[in-house]
N, C-alpha and C. Protein backbone atom coordinates (compact mmCIF):
# COMPACT_ATOMS: atom_id res chain seq x y z
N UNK A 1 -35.63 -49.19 3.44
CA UNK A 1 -37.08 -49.04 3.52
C UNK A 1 -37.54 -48.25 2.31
N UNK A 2 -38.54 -48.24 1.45
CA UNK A 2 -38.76 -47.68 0.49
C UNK A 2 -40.17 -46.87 0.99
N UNK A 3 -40.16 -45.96 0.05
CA UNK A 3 -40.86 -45.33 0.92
C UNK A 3 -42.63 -45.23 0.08
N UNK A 4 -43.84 -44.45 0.50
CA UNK A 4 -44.97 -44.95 0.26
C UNK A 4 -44.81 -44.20 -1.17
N UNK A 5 -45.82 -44.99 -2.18
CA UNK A 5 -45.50 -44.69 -3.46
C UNK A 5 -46.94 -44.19 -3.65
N UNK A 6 -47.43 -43.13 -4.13
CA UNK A 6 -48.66 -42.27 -4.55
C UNK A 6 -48.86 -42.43 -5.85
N UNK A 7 -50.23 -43.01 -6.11
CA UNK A 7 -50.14 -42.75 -7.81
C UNK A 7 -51.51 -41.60 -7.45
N UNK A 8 -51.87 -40.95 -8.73
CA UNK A 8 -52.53 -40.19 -9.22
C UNK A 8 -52.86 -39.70 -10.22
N UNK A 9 -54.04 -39.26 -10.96
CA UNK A 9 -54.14 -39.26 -12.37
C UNK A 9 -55.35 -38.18 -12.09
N UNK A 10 -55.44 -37.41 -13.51
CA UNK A 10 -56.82 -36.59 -13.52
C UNK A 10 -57.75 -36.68 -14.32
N UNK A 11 -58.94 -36.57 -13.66
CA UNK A 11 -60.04 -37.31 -14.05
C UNK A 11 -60.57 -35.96 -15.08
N UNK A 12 -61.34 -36.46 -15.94
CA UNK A 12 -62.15 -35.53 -16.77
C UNK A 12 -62.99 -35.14 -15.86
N UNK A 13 -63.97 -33.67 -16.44
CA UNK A 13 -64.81 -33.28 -14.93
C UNK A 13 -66.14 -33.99 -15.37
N UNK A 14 -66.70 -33.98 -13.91
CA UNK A 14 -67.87 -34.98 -13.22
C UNK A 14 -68.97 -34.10 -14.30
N UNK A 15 -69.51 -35.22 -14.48
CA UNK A 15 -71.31 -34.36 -15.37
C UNK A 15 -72.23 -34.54 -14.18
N UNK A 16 -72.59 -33.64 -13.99
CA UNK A 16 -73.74 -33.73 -12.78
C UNK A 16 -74.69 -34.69 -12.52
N UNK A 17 -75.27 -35.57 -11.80
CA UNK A 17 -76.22 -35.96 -11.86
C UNK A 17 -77.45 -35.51 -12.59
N UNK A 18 -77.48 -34.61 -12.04
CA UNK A 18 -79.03 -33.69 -12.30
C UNK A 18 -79.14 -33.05 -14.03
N UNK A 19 -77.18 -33.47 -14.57
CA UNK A 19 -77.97 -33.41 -15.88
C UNK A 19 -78.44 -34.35 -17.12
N UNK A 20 -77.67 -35.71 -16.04
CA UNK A 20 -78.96 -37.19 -16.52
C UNK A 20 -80.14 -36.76 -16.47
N UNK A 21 -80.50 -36.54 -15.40
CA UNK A 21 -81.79 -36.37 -15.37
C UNK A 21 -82.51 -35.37 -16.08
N UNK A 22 -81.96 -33.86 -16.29
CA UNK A 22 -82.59 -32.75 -17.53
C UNK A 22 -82.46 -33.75 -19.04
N UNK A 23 -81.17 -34.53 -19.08
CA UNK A 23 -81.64 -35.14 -20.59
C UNK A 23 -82.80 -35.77 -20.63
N UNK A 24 -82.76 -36.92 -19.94
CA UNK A 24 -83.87 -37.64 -19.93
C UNK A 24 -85.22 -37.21 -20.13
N UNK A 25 -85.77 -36.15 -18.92
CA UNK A 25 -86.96 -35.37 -18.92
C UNK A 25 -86.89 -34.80 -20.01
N UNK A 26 -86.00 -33.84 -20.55
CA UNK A 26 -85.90 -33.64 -22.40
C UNK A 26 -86.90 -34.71 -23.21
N UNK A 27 -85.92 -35.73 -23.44
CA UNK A 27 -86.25 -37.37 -23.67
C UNK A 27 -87.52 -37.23 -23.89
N UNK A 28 -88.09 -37.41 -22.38
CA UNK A 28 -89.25 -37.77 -22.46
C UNK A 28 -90.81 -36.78 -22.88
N UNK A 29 -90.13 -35.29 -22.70
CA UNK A 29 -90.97 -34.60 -23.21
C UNK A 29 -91.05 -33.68 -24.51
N UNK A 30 -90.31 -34.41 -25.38
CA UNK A 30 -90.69 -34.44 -26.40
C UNK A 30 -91.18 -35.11 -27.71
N UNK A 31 -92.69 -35.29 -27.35
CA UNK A 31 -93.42 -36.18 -28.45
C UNK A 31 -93.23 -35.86 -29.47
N UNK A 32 -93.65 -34.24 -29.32
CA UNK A 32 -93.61 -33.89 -31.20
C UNK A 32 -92.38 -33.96 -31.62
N UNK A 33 -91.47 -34.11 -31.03
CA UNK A 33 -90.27 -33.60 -32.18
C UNK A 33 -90.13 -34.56 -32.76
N UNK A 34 -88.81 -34.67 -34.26
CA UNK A 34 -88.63 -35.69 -34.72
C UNK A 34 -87.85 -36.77 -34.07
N UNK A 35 -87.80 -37.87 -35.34
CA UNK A 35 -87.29 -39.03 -34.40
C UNK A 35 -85.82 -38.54 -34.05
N UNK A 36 -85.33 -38.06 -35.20
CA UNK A 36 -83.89 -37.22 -35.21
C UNK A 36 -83.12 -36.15 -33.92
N UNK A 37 -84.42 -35.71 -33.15
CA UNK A 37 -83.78 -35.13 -32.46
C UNK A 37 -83.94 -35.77 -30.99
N UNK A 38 -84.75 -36.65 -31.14
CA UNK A 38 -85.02 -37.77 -29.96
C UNK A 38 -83.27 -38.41 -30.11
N UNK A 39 -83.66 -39.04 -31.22
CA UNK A 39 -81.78 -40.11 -31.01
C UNK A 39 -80.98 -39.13 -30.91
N UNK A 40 -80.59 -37.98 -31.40
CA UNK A 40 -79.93 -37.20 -30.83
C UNK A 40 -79.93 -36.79 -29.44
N UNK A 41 -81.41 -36.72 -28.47
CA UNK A 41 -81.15 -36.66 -26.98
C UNK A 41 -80.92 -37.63 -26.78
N UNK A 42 -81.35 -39.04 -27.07
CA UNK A 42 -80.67 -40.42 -26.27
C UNK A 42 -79.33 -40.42 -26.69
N UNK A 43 -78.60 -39.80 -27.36
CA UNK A 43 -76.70 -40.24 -27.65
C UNK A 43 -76.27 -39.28 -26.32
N UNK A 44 -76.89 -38.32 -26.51
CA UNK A 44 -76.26 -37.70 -25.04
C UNK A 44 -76.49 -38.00 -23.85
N UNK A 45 -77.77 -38.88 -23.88
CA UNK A 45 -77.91 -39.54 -22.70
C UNK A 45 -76.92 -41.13 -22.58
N UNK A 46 -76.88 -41.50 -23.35
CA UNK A 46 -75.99 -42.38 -23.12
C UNK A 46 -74.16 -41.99 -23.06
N UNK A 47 -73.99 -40.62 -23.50
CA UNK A 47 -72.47 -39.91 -23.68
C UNK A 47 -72.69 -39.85 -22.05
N UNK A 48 -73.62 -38.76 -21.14
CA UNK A 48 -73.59 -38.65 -20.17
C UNK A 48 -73.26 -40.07 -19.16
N UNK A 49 -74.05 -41.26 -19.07
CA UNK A 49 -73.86 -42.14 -18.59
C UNK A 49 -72.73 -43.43 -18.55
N UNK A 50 -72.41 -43.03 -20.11
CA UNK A 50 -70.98 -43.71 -19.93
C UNK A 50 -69.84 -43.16 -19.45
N UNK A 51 -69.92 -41.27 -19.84
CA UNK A 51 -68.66 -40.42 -18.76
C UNK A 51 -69.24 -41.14 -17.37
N UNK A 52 -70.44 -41.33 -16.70
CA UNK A 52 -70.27 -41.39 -15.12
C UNK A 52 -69.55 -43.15 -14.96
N UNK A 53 -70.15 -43.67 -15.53
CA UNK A 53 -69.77 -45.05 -15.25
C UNK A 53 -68.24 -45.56 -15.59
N UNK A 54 -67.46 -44.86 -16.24
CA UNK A 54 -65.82 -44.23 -16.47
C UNK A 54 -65.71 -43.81 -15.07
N UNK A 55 -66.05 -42.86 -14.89
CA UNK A 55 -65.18 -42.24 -13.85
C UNK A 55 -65.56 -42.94 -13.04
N UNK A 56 -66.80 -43.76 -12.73
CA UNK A 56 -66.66 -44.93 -10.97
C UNK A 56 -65.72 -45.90 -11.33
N UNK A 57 -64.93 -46.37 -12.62
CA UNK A 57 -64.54 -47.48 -12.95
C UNK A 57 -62.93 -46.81 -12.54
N UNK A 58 -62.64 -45.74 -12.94
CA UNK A 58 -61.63 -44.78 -12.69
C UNK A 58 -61.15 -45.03 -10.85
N UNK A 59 -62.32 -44.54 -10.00
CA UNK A 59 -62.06 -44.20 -8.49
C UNK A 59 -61.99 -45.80 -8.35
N UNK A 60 -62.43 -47.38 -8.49
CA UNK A 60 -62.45 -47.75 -7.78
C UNK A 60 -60.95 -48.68 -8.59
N UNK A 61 -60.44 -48.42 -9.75
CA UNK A 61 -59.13 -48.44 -10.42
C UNK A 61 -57.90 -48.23 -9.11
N UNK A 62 -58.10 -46.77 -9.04
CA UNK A 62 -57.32 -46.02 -7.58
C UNK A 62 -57.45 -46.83 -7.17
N UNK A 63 -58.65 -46.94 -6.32
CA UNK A 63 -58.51 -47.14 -5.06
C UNK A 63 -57.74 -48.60 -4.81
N UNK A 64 -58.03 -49.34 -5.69
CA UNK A 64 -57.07 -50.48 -5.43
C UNK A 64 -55.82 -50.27 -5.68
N UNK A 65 -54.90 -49.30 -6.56
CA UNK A 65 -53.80 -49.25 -6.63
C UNK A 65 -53.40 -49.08 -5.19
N UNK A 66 -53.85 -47.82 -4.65
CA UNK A 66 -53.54 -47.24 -3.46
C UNK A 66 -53.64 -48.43 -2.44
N UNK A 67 -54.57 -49.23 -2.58
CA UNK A 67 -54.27 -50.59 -1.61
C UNK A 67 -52.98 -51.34 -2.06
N UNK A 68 -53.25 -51.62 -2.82
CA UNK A 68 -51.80 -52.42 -3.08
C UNK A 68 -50.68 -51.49 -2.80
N UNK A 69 -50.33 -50.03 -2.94
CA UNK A 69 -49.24 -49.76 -2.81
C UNK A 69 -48.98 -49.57 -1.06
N UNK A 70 -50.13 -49.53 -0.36
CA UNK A 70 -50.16 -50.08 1.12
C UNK A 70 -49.84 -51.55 1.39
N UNK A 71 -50.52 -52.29 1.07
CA UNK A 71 -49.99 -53.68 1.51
C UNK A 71 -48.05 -53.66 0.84
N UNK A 72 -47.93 -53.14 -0.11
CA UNK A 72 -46.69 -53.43 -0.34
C UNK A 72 -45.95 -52.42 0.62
N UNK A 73 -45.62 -51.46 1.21
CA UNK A 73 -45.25 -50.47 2.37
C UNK A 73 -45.57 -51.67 3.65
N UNK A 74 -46.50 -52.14 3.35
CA UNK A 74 -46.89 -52.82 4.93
C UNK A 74 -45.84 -54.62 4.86
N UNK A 75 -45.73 -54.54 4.02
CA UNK A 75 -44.96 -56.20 3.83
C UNK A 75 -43.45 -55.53 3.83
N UNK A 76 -43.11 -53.86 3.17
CA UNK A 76 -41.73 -53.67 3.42
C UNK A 76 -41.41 -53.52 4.77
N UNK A 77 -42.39 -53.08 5.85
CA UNK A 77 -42.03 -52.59 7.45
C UNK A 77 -42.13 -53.51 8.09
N UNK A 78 -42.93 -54.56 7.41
CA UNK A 78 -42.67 -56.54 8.70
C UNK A 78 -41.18 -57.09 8.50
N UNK A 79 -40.96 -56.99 6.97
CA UNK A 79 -40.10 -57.27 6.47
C UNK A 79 -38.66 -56.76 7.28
N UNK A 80 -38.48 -55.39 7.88
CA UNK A 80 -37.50 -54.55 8.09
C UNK A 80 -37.87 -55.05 9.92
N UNK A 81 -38.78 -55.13 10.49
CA UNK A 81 -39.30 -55.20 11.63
C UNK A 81 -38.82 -57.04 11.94
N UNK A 82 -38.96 -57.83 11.13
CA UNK A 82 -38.37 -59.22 11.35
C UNK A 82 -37.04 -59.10 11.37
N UNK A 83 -36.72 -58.31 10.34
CA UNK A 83 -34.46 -58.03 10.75
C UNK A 83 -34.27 -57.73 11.65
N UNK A 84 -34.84 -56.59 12.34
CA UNK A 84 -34.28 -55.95 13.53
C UNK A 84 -34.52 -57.24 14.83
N UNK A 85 -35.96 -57.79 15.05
CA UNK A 85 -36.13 -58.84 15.80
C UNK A 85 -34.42 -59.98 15.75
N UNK A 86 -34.88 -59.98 14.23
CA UNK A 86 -33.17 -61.61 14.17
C UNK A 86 -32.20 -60.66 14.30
N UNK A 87 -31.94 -59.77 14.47
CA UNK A 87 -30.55 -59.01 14.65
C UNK A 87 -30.28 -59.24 16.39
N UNK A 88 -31.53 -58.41 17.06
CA UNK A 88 -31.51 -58.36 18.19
C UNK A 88 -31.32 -60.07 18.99
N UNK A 89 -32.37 -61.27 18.47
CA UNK A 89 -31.93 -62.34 19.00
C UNK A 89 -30.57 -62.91 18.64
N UNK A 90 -29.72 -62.73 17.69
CA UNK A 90 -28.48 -63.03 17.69
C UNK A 90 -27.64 -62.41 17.70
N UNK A 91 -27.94 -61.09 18.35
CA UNK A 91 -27.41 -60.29 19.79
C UNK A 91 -27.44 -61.42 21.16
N UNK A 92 -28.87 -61.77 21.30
CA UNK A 92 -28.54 -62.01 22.59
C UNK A 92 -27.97 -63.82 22.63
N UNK A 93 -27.86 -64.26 21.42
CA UNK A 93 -27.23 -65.60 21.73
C UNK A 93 -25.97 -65.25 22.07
N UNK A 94 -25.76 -64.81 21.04
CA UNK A 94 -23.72 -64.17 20.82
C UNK A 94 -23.57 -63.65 22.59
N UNK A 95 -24.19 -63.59 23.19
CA UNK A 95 -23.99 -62.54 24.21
C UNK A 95 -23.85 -63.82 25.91
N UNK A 96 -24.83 -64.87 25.33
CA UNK A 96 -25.38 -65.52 26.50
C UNK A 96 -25.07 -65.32 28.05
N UNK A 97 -25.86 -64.07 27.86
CA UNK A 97 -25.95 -64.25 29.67
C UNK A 97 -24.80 -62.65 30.24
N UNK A 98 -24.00 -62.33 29.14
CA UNK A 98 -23.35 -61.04 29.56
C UNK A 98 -23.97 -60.17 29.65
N UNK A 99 -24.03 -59.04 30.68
CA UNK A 99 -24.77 -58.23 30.30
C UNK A 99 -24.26 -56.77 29.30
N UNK A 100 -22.69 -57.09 28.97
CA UNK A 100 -21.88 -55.98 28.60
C UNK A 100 -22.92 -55.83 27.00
N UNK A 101 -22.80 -54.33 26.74
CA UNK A 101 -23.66 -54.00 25.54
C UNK A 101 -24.71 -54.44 25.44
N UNK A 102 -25.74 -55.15 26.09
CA UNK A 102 -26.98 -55.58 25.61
C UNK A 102 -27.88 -54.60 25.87
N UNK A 103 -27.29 -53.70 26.24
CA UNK A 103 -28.52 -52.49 26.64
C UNK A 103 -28.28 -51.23 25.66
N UNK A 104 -27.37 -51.49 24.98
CA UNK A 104 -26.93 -50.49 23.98
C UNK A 104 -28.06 -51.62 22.70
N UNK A 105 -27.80 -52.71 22.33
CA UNK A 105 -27.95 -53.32 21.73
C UNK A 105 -29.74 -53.44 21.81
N UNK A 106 -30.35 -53.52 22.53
CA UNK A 106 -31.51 -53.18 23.37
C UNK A 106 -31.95 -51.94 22.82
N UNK A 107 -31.40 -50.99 22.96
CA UNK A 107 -31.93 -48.66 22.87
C UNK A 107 -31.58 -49.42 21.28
N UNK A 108 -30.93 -50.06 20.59
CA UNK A 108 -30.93 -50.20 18.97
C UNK A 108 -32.29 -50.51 18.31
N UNK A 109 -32.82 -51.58 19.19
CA UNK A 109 -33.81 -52.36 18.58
C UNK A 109 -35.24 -51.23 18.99
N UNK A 110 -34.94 -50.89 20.17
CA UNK A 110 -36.08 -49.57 20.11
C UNK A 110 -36.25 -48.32 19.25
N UNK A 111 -35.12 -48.08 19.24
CA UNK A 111 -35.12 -46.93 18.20
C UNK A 111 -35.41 -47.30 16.87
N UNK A 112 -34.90 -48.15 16.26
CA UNK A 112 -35.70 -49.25 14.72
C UNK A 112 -36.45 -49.19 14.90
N UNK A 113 -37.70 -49.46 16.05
CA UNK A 113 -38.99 -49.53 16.22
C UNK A 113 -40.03 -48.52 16.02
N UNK A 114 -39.24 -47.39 16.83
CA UNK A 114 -39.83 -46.05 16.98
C UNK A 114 -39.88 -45.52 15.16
N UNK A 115 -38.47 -45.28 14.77
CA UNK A 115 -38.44 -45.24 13.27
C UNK A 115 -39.80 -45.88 12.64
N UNK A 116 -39.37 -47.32 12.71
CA UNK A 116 -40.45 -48.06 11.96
C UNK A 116 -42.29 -48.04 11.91
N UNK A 117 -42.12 -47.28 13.38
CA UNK A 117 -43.83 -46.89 14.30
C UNK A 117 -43.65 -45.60 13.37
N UNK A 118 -43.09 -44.66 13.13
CA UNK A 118 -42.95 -43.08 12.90
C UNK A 118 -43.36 -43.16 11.04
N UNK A 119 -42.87 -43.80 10.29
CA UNK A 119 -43.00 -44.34 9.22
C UNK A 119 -44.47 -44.60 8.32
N UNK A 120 -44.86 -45.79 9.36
CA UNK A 120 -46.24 -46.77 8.86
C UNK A 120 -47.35 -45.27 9.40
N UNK A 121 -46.95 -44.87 10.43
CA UNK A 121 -48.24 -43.52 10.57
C UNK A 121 -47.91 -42.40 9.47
N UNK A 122 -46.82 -42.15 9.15
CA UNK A 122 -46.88 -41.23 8.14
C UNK A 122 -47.53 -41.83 6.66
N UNK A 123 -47.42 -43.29 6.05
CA UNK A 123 -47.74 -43.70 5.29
C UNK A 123 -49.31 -43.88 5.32
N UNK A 124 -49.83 -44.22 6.68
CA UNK A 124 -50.98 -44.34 6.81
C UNK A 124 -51.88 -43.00 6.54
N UNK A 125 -51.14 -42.29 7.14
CA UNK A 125 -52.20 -40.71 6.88
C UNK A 125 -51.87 -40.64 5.43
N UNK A 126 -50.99 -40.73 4.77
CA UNK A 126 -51.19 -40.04 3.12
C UNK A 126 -52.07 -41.14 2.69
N UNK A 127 -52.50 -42.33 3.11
CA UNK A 127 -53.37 -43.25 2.67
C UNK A 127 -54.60 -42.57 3.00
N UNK A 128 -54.82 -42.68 3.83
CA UNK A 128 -56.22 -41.79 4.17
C UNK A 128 -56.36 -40.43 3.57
N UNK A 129 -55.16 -39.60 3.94
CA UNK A 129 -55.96 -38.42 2.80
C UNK A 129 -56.10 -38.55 1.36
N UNK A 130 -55.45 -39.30 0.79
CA UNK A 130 -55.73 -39.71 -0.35
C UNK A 130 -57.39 -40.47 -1.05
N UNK A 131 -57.50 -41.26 0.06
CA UNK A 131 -58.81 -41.95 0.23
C UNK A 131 -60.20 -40.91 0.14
N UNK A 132 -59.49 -39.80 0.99
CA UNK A 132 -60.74 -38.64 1.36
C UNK A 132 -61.17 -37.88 -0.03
């Protein structure tokens, strides 16, 4: 079974909303100045807006990794969960009808299960806190 794989990376820090908006109002309230220091507030208004639109391109980057590295955890535990099933039914062909060991053979396939139940919830919560 392999186990859940975490990626993670660090983001440059967030520019506030609110200081789009002080550029802008800048921007806009200044008639008199020159044109020079106008294009100089619009480069920072556009520096500001391309850092935010990076970093949503960034979280929703994640967030699909982090899906995929779930669906791939979730295709390894069907995967491991279909063996134990064909193990257990050719247990019980091999067996037809004895009842010697099939109950040992039986507490096997439960306990794989329990494992395999104990597993997908631990993978699931680091999915979710990760998400949070």
């Amino acid at each position: 079974m392999s186990a859940c794989h975490l990626r993670s990376i660090s983001l440059p820090s967030r520019s506030h909303p609110l200081t789009i908006e002080e550029q802008l109002c800048k921007l806009k309230a200044s008639q008199s100045s020159s044109k020079g220091h106008k294009l100089s507030g619009l480069k920072n208004l556009f520096t500001l807006c391309h850092e935010r639109q990076s970093q949503c391109v960034e979280n929703v980057l994640n967030g699909s990794l982090e899906l995929l590295d779930l669906c791939d955890s979730t295709r390894d535990f069907f995967s491991q969960m279909k063996e134990c099933v064909q193990e257990l039914e050719l247990s019980l062909r091999r067996r037809k009808g004895r009842d010697c060991g099939l109950r040992d053979e039986v507490d096997a396939y439960m306990i794989s299960r329990k494992k395999l139940k104990k597993a997908i919830c631990k993978c699931l919560k680091k999915s979710i806190y990760l998400s949070i």
